[in-house]
C-alpha atoms as a PDB file:
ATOM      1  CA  UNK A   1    -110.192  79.347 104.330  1.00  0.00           C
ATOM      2  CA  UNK A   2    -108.674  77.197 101.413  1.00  0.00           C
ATOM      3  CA  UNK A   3    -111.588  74.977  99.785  1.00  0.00           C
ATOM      4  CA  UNK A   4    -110.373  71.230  99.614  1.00  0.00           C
ATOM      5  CA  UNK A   5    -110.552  69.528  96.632  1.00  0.00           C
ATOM      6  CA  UNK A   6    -111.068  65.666  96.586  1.00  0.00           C
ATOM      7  CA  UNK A   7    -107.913  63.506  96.880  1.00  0.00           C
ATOM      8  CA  UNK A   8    -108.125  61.908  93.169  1.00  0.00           C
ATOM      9  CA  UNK A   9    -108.511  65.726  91.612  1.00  0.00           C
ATOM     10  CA  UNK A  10    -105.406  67.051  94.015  1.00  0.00           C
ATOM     11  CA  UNK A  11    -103.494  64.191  92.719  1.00  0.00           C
ATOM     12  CA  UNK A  12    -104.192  64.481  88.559  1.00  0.00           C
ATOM     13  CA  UNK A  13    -103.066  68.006  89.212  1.00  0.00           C
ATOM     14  CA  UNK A  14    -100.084  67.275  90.745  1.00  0.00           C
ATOM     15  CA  UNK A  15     -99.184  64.640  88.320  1.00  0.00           C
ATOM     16  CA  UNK A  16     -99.490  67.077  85.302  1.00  0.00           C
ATOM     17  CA  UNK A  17     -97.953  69.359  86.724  1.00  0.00           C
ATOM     18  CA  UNK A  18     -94.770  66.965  87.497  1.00  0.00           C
ATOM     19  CA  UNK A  19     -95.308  65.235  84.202  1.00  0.00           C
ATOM     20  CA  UNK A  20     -94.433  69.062  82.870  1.00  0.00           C
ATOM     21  CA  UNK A  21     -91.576  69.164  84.208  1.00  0.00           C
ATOM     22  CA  UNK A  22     -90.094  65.754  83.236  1.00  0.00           C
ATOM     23  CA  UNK A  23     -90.483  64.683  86.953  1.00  0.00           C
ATOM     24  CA  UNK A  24     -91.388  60.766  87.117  1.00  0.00           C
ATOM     25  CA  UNK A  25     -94.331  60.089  89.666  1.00  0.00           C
ATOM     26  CA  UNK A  26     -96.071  56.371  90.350  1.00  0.00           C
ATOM     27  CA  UNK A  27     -99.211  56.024  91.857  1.00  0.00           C
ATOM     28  CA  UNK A  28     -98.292  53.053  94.490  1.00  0.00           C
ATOM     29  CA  UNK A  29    -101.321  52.854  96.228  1.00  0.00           C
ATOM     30  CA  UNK A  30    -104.481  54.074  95.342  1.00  0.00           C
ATOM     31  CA  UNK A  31    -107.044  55.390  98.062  1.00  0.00           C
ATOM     32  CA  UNK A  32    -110.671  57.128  98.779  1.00  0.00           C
ATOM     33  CA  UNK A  33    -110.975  58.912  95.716  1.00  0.00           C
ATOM     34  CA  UNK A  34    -112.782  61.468  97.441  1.00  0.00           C
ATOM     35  CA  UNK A  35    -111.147  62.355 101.120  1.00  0.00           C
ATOM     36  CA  UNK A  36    -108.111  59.414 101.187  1.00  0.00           C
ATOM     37  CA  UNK A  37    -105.253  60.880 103.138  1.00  0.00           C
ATOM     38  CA  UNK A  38    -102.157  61.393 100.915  1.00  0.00           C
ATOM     39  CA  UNK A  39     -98.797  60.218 101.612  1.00  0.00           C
ATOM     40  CA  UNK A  40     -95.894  61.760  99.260  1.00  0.00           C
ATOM     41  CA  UNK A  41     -92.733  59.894  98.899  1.00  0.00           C
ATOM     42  CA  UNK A  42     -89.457  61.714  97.469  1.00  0.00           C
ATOM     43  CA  UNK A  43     -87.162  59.172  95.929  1.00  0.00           C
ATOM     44  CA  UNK A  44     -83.687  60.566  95.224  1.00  0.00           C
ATOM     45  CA  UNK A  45     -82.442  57.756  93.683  1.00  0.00           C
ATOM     46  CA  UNK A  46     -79.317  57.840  96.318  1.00  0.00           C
ATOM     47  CA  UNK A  47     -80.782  55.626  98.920  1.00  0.00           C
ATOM     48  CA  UNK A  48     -81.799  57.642 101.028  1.00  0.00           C
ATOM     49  CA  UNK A  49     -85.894  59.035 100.584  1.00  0.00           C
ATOM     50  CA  UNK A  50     -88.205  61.644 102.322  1.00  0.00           C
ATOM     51  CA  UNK A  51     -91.771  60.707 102.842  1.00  0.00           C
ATOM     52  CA  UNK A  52     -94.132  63.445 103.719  1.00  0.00           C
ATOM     53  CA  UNK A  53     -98.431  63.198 104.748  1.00  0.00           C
ATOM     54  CA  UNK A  54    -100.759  66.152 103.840  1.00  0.00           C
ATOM     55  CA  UNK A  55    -102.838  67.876 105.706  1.00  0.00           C
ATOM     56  CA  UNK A  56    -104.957  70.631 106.666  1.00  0.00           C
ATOM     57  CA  UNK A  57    -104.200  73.683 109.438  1.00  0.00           C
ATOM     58  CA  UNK A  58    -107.266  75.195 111.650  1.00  0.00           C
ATOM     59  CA  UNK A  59    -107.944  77.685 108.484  1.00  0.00           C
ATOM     60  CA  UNK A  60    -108.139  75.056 106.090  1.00  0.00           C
ATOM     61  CA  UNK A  61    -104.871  75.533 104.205  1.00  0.00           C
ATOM     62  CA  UNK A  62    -102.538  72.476 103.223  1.00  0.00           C
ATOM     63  CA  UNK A  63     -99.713  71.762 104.861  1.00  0.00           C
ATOM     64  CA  UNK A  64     -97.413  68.667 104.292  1.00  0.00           C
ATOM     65  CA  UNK A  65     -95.853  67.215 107.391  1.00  0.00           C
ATOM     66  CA  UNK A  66     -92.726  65.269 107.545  1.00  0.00           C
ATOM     67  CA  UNK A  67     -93.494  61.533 107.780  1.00  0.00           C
ATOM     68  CA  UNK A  68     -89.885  59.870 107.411  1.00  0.00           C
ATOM     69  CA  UNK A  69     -86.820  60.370 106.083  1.00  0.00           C
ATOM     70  CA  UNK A  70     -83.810  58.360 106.190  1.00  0.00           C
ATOM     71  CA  UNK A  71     -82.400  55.323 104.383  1.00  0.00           C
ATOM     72  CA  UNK A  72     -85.136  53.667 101.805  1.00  0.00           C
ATOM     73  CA  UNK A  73     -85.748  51.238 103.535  1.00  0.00           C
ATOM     74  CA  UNK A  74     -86.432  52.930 106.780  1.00  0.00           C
ATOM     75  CA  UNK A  75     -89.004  55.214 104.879  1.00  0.00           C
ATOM     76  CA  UNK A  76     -90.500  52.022 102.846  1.00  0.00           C
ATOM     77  CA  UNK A  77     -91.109  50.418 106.433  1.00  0.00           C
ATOM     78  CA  UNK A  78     -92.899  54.021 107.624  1.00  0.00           C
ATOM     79  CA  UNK A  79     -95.271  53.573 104.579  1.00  0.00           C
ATOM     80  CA  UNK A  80     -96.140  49.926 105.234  1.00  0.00           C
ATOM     81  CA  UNK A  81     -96.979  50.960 108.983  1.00  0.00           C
ATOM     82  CA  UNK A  82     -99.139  54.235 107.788  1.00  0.00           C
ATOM     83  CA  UNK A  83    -100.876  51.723 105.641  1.00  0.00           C
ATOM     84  CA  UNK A  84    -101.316  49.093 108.098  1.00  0.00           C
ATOM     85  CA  UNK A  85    -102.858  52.160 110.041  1.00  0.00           C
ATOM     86  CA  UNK A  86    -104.976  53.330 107.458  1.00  0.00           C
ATOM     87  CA  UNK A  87    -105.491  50.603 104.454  1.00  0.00           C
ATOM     88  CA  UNK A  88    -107.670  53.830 102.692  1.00  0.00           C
ATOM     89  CA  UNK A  89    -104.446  56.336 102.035  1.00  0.00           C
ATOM     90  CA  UNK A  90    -103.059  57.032  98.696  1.00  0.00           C
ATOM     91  CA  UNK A  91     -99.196  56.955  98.390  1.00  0.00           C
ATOM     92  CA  UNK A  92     -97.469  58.806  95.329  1.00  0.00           C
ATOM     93  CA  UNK A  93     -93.880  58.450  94.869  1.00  0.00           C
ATOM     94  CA  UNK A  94     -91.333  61.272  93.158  1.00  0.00           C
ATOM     95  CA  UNK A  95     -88.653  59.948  91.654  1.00  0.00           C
ATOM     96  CA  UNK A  96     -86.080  63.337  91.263  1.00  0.00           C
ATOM     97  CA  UNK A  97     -82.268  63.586  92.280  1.00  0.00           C
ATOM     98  CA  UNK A  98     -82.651  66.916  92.929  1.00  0.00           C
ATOM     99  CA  UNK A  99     -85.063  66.063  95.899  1.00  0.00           C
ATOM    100  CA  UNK A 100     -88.087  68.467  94.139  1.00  0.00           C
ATOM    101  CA  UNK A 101     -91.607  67.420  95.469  1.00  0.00           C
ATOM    102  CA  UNK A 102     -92.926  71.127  94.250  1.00  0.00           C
ATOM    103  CA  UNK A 103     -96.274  70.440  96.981  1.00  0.00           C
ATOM    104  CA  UNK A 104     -97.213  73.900  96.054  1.00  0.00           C
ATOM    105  CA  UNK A 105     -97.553  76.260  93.084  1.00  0.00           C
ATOM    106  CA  UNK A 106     -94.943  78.622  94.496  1.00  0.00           C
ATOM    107  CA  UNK A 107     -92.773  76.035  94.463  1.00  0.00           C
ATOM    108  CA  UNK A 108     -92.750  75.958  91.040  1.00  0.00           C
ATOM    109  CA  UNK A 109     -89.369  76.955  88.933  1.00  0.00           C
ATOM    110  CA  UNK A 110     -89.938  80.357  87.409  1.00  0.00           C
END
């Protein structure tokens, strides 16, 4: 079983680890620092986006889900009904034409 770490930490990491790789990310809403549920939206600056929720199989390991993806706007109007739903969650945006979210280390460019 995968500890969890708290939402804030999971989402400094993943920040730096963007920032590293010259991969813009905004912090549009801001949730439970400790247990929020995390919502990940991939912008690819095309009009079209990918939004995607995190969360956690029977073993405890992270898994991101598919949310929405579609034209912007489509995907904007998924977020503003997930936060309707849950006015607690944090959503991070990822600005990158080549579509990379990187959720995971091995996702990482060697």
């Amino acid at each position: 079983m995968t500890p969890r770490v708290t939402s804030d930490f999971w989402i400094g990491a993943f920040r730096m680890r963007m920032d590293s790789l010259n991969i813009p990310v905004y912090i549009r809403a801001k949730g439970d620092p400790t247990a929020g549920a995390i919502i990940l939206k991939l912008d690819t600056l095309d009009g079209e986006a990918q939004a995607y929720t995190r969360t956690h199989d029977l073993d405890g390991n992270e898994e991101w889900v598919p949310l929405a993806h579609g034209p912007d706007a489509e995907v904007e109007e998924a977020l503003r009904q997930q936060m309707k739903y849950d006015p607690d969650l944090w959503i991070i945006e990822v600005e990158d034409r080549d579509g990379r979210a990187l959720f995971t280390p091995d996702q990482l460019p060697r």
